[in-house]
N, C-alpha and C. Protein backbone atom coordinates (compact mmCIF):
# COMPACT_ATOMS: atom_id res chain seq x y z
N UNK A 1 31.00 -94.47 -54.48
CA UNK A 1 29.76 -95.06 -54.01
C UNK A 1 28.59 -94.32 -54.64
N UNK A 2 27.71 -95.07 -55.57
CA UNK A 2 26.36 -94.19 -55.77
C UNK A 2 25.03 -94.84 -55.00
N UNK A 3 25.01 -93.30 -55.03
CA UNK A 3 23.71 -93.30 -54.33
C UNK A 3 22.15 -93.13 -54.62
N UNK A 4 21.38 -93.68 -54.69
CA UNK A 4 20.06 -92.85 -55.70
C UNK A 4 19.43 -92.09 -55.12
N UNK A 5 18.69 -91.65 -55.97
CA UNK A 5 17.86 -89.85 -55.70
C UNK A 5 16.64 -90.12 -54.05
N UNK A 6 15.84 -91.45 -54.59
CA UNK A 6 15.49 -91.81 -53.26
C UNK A 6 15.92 -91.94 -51.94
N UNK A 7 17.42 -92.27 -52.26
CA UNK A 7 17.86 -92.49 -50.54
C UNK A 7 18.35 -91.16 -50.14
N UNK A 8 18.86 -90.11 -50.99
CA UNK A 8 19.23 -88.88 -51.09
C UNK A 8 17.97 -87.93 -50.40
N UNK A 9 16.71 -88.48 -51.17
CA UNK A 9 15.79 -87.67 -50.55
C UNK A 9 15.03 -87.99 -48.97
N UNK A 10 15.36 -89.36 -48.94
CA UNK A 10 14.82 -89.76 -47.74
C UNK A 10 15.68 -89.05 -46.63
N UNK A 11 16.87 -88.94 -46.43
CA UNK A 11 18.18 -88.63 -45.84
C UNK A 11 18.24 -87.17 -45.88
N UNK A 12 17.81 -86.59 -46.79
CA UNK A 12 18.24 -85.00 -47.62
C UNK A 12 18.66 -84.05 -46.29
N UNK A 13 17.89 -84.11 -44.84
CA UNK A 13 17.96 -82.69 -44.16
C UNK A 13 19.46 -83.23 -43.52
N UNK A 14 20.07 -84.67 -43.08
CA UNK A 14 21.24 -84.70 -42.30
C UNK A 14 22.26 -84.55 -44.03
N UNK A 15 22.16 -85.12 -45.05
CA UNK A 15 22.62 -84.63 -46.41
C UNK A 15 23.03 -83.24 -46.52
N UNK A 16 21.77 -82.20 -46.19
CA UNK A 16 22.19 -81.16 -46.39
C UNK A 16 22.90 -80.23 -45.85
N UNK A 17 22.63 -80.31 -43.99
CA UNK A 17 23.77 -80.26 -43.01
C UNK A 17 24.86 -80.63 -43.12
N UNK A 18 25.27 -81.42 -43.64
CA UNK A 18 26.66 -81.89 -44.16
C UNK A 18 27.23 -81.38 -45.57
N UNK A 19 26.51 -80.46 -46.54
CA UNK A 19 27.08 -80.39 -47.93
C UNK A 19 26.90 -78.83 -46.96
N UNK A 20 26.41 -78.13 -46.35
CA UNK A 20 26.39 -76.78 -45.97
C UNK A 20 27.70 -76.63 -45.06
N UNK A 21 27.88 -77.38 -44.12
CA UNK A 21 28.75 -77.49 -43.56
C UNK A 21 30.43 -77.50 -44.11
N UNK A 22 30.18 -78.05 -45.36
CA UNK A 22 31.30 -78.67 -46.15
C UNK A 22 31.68 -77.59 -47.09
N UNK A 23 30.75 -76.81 -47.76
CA UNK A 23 30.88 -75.72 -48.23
C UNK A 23 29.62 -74.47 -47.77
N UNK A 24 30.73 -74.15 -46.86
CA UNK A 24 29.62 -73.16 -46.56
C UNK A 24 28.88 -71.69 -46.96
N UNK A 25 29.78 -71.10 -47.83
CA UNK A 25 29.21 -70.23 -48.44
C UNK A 25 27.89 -71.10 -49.39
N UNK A 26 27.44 -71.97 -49.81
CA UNK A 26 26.04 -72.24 -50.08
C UNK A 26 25.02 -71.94 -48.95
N UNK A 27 24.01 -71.63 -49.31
CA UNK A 27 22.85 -71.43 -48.15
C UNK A 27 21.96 -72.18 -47.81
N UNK A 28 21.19 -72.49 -46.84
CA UNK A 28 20.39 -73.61 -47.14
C UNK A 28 19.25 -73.01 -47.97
N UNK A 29 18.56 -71.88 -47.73
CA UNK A 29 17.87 -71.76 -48.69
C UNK A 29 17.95 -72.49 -50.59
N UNK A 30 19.27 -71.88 -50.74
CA UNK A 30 19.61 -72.62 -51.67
C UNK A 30 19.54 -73.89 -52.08
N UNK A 31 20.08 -74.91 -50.84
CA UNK A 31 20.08 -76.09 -50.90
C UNK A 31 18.75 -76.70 -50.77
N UNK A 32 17.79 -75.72 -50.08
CA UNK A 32 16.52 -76.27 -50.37
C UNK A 32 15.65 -76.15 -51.64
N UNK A 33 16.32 -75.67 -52.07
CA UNK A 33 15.71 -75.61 -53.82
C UNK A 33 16.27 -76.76 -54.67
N UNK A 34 17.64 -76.90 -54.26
CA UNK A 34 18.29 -78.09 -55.22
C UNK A 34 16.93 -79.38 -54.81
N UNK A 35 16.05 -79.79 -53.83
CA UNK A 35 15.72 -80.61 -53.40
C UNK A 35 16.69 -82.18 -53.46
N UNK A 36 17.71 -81.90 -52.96
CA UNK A 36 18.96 -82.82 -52.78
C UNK A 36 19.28 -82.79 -54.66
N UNK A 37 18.91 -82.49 -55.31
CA UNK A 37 19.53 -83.04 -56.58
C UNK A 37 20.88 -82.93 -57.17
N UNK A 38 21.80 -83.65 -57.54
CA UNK A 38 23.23 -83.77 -57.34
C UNK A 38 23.62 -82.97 -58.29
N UNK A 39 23.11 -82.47 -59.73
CA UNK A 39 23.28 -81.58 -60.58
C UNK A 39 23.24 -80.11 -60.22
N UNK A 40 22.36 -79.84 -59.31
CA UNK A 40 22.18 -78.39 -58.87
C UNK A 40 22.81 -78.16 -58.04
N UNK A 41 23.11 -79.20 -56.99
CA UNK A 41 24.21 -78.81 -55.71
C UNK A 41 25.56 -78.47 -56.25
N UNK A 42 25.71 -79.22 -57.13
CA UNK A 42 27.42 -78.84 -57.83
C UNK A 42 27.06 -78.09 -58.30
N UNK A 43 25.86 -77.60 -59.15
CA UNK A 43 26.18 -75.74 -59.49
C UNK A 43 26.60 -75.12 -58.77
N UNK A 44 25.92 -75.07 -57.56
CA UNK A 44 26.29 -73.96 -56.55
C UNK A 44 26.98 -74.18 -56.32
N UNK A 45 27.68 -75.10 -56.11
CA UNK A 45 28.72 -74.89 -55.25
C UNK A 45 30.26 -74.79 -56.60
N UNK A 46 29.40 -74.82 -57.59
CA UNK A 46 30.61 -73.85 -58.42
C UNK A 46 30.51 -72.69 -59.03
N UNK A 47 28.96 -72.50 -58.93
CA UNK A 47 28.44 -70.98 -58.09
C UNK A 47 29.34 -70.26 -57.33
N UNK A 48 29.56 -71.01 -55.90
CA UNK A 48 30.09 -70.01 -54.78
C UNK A 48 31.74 -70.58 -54.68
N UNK A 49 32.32 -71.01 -55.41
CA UNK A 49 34.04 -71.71 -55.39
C UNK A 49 34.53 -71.68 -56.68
N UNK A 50 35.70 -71.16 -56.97
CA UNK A 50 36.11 -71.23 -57.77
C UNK A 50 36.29 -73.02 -58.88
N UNK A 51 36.11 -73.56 -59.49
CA UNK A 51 36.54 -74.53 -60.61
C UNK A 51 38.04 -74.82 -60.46
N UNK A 52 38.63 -75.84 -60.29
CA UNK A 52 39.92 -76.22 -60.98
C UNK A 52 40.43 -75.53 -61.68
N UNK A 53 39.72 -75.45 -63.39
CA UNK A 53 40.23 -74.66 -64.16
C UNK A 53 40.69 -72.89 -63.74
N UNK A 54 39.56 -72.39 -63.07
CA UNK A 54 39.51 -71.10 -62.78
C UNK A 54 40.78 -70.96 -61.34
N UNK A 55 40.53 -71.54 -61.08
CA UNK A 55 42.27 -72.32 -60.06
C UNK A 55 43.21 -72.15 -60.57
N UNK A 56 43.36 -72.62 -61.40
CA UNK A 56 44.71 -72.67 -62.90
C UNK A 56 44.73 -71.59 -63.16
N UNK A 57 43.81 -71.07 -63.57
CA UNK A 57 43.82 -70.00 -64.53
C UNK A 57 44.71 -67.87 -63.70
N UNK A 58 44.14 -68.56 -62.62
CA UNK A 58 44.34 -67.29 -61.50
C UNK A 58 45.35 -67.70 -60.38
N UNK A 59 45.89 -69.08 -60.37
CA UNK A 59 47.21 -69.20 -59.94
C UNK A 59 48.32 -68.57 -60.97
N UNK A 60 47.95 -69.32 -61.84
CA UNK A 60 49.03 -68.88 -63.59
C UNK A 60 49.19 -67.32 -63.37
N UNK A 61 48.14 -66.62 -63.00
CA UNK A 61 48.07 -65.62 -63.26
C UNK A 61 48.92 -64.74 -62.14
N UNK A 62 49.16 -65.03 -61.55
CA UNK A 62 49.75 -65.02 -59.49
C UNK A 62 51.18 -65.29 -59.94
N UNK A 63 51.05 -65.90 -60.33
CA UNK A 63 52.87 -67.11 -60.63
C UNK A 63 53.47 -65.60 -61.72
N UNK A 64 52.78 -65.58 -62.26
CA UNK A 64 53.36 -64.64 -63.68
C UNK A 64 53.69 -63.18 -62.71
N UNK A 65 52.63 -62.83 -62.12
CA UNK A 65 52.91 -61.20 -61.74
C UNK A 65 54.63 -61.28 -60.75
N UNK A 66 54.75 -62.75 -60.12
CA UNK A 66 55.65 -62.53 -58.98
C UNK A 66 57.09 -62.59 -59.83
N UNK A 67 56.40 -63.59 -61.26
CA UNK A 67 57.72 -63.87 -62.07
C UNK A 67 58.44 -62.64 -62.46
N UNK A 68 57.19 -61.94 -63.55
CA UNK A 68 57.51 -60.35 -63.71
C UNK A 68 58.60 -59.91 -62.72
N UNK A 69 58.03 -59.88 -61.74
CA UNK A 69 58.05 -58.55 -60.77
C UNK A 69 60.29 -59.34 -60.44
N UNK A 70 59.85 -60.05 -60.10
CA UNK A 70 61.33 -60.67 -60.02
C UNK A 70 62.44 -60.25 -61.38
N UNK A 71 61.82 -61.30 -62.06
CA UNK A 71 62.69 -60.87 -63.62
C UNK A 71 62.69 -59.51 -63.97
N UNK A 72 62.17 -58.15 -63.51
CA UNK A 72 62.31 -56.88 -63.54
C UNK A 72 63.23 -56.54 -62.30
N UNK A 73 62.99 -56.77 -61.59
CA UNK A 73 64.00 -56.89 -60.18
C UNK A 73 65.70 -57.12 -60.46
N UNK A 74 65.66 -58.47 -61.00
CA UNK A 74 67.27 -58.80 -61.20
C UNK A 74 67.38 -57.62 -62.75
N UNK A 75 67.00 -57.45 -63.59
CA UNK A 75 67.46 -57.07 -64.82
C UNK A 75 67.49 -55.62 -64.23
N UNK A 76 66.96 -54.70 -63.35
CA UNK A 76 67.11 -53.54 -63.07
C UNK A 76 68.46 -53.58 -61.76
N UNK A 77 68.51 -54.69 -61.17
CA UNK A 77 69.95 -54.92 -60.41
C UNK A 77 71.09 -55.08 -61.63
N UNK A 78 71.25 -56.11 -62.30
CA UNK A 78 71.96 -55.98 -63.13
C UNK A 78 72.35 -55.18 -64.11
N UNK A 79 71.36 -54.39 -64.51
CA UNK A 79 71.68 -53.26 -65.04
C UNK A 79 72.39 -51.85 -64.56
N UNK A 80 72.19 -51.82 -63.27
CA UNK A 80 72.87 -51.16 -62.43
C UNK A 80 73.96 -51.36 -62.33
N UNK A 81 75.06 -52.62 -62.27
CA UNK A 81 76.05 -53.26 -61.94
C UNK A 81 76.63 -52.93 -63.13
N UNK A 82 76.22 -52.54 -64.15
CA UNK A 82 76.83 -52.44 -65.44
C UNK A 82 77.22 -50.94 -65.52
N UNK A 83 76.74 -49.71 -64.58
CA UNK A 83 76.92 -48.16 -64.60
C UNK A 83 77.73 -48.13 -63.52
């Protein structure tokens, strides 16, 4: 559904109660600077939340340490089994 900047601004203070609410580490201060504008609100709020990508990037990164830590696990069991 789009919406234009006018009805955004007419609306903006129950708008902004609801995008604060929704992500709340934004501030309203903050949000009162975006003056509802839909470009600046998604900054912040990828400002204060990680990105998809950065999601990926630091799950991958999570997934790998447990893989490690496992695949060092069995190869130091198995290696044992061999003395």
């Amino acid at each position: 559904m789009s919406v234009n900047q006018e009805s955004v601004t007419a609306k903006w203070p129950e708008i902004k109660a609801e995008v604060a609410k929704t992500w709340n580490k934004v501030t309203m201060p903050e949000l009162d600077q975006t003056k509802g504008e839909r470009g600046s609100i998604a900054a912040l709020v990828q400002k204060h939340y990680s990105t998809e990508s950065d999601f990926q990037k630091k799950y991958d990164e999570i997934l790998g340490k447990f893989t490690t830590a496992k695949d060092a696990s069995h190869q130091s069991a198995s290696e044992s089994k061999k003395n």
